[in-house]
Structures are given as C-alpha cells and as structure tokens.
C-alpha atoms as a PDB file:
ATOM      1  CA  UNK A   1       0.000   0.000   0.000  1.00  0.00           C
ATOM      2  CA  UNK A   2       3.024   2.182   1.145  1.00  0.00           C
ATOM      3  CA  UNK A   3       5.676   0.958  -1.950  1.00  0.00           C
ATOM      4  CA  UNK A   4       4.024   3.654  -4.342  1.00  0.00           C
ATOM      5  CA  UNK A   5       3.282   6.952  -2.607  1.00  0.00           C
ATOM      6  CA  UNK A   6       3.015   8.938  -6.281  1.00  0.00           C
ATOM      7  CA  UNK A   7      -1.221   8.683  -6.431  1.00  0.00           C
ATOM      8  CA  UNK A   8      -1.290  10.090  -2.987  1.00  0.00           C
ATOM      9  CA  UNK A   9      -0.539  13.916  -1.761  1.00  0.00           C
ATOM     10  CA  UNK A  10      -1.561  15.276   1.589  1.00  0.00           C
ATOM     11  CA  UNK A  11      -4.786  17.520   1.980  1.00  0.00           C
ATOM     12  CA  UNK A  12      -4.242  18.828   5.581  1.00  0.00           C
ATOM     13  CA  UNK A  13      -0.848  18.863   7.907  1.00  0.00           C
ATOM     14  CA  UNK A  14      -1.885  19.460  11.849  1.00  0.00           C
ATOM     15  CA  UNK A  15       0.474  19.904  14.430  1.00  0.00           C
ATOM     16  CA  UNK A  16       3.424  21.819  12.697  1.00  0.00           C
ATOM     17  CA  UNK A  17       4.073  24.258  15.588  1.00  0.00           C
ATOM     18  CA  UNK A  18       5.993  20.948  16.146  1.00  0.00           C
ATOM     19  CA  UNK A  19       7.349  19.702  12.968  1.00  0.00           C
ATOM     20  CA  UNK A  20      10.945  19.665  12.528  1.00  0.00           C
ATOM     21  CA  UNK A  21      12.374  22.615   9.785  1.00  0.00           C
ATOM     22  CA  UNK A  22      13.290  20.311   7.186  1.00  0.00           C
ATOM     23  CA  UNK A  23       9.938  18.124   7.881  1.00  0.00           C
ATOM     24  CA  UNK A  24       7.628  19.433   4.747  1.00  0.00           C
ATOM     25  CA  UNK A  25       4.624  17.450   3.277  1.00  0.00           C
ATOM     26  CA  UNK A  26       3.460  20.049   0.886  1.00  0.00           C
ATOM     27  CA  UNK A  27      -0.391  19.657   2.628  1.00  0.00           C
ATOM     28  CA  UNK A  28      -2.708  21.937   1.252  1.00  0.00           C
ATOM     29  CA  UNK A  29      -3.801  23.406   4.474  1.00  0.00           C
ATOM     30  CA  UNK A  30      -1.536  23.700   7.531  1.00  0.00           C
ATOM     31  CA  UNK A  31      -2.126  24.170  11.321  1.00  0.00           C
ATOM     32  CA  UNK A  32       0.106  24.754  14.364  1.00  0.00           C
ATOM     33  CA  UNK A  33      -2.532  22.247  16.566  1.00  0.00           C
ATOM     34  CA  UNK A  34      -5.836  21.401  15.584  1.00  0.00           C
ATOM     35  CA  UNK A  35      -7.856  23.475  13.226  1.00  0.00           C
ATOM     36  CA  UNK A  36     -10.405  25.264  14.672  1.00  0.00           C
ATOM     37  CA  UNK A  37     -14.359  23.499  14.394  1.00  0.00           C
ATOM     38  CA  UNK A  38     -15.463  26.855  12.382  1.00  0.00           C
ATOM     39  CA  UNK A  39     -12.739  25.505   9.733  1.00  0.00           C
ATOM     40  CA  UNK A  40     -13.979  21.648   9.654  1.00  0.00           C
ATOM     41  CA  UNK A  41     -16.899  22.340   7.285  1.00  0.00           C
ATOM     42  CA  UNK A  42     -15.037  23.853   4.497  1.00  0.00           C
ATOM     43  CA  UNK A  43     -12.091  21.437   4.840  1.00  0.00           C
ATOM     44  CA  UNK A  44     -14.591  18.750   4.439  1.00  0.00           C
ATOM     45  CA  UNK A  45     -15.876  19.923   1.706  1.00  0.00           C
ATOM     46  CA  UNK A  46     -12.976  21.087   0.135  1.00  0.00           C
ATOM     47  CA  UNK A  47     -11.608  16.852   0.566  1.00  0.00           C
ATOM     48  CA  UNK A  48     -14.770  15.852  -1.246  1.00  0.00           C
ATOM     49  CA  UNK A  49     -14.313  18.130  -4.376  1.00  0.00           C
ATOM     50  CA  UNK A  50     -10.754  16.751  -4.636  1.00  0.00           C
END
C-alpha cells in the first residue's frame, strides 16, 4: 500500500508548531494544533471536491 506513494498527496498537515524545519509534506492546508471546528466544514468539503 506504502511501496508507491506517487497517487497520494496530503490535503491537511496538523500539528506543525511541532514539525521539525526540514519536515515538509506540501499539505494543502496547515495548522500549528488542531484546526479550529469553524474551519472543519469547508475542509470537508474542500476533501470531497478533490
């Protein structure tokens, strides 16, 4: 599932107020902890139009 990462990129990063410098996933959307629950709806919906 893992061999062949090329189909997959990363929507949303959380967290990254703890990442290490070099550490990038090139996420669409990034947060330092959690997003906030006035965020979810849109991120939601912005997954399911992907």
């Amino acid at each position: 599932m893992l061999d062949d990462t090329s189909w997959y990129s990363p929507f949303i990063e959380t967290f990254t107020s703890e990442k290490l410098a070099f550490a990038e996933t090139g996420a669409e959307h990034s947060y330092p902890k959690f997003p906030p629950m006035e965020d979810f709806e849109g991120l939601i919906a912005g997954y399911a139009a992907r």
